[in-house]
N, C-alpha and C. Protein backbone atom coordinates (compact mmCIF):
# COMPACT_ATOMS: atom_id res chain seq x y z
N UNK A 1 13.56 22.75 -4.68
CA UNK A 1 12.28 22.32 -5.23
C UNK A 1 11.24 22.31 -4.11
N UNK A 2 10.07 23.06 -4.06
CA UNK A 2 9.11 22.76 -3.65
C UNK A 2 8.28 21.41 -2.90
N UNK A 3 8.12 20.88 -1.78
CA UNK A 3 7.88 20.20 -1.62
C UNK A 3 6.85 19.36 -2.42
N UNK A 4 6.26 18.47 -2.77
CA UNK A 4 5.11 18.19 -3.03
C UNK A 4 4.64 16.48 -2.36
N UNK A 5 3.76 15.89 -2.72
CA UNK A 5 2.87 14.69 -2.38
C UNK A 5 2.15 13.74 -3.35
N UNK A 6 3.15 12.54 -3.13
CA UNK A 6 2.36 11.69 -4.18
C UNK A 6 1.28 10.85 -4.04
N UNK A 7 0.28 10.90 -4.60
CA UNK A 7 -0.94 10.56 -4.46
C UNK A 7 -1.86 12.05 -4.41
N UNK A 8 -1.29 13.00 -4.33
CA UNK A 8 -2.07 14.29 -4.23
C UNK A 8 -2.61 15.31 -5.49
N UNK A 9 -3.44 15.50 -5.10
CA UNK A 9 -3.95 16.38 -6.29
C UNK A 9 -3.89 17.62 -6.49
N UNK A 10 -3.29 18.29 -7.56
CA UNK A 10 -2.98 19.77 -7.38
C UNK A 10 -3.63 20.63 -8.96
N UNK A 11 -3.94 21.82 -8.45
CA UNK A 11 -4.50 22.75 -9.66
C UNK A 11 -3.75 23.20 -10.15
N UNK A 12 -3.83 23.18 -11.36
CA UNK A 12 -2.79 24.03 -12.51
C UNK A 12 -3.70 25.65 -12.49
N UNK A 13 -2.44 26.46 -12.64
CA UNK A 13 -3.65 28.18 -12.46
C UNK A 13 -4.07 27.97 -13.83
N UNK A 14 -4.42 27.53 -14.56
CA UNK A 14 -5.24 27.63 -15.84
C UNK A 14 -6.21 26.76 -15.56
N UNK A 15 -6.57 25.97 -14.60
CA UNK A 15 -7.79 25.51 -13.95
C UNK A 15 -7.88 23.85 -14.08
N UNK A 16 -6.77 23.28 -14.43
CA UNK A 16 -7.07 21.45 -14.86
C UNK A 16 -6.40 21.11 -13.59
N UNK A 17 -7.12 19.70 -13.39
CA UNK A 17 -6.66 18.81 -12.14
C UNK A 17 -5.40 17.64 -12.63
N UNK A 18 -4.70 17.38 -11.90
CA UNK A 18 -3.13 16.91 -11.72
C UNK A 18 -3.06 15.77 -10.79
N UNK A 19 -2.95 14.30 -10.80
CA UNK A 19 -2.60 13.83 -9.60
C UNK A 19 -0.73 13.59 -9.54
N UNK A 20 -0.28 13.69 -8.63
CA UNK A 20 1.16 13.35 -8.81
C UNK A 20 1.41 11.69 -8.81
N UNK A 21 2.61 11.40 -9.50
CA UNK A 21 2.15 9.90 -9.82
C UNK A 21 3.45 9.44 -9.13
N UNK A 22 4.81 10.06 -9.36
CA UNK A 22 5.96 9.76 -8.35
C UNK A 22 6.82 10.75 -8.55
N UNK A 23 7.81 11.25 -7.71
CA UNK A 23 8.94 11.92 -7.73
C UNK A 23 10.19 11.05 -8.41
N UNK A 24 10.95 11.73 -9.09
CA UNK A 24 11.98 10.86 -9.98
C UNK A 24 13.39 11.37 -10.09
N UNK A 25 14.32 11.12 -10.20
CA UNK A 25 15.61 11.59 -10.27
C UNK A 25 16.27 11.72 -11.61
N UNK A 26 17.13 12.31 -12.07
CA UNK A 26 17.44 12.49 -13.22
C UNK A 26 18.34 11.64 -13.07
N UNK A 27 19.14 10.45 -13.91
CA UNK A 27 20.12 9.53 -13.95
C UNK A 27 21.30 10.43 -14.66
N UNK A 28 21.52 11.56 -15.09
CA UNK A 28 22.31 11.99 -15.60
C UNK A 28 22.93 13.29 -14.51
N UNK A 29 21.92 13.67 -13.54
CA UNK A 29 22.03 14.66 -12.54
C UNK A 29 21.17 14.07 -11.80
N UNK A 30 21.43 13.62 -10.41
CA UNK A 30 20.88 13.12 -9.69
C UNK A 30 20.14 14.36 -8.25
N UNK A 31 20.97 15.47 -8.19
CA UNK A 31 20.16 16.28 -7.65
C UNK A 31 19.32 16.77 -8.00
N UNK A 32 18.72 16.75 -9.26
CA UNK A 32 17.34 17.34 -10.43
C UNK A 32 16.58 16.45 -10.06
N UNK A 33 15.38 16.52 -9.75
CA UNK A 33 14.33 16.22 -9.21
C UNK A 33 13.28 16.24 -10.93
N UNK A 34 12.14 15.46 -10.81
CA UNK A 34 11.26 15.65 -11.88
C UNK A 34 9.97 15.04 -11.04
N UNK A 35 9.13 15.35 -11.58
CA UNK A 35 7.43 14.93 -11.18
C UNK A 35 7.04 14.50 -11.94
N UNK A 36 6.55 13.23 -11.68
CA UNK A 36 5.41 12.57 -13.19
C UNK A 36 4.35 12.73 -12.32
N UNK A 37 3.51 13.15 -13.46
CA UNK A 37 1.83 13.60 -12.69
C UNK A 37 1.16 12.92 -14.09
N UNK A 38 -0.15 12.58 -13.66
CA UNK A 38 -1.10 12.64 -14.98
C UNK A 38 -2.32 13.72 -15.30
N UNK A 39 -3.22 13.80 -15.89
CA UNK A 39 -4.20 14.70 -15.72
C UNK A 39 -5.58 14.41 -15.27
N UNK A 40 -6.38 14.73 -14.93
CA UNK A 40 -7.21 14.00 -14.36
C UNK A 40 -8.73 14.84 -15.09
């Protein structure tokens, strides 16, 4: 997975703004990674 930064803001290529809100683990697979972001 791609690094990323929480608190950071990132562009979707269809042009909307993203802040990342936390990195999260899957409780069922713990090496799966997920991003909660909101939209801004």
């Amino acid at each position: 997975m791609k690094e990323v930064d929480v608190g950071k803001q990132y562009k979707h290529y269809k042009g909307n703004l993203y802040e990342v809100i936390a990195v999260a683990r899957d409780c069922e697979d713990p090496q799966r990674q997920l991003v909660v972001y909101r939209a801004l």
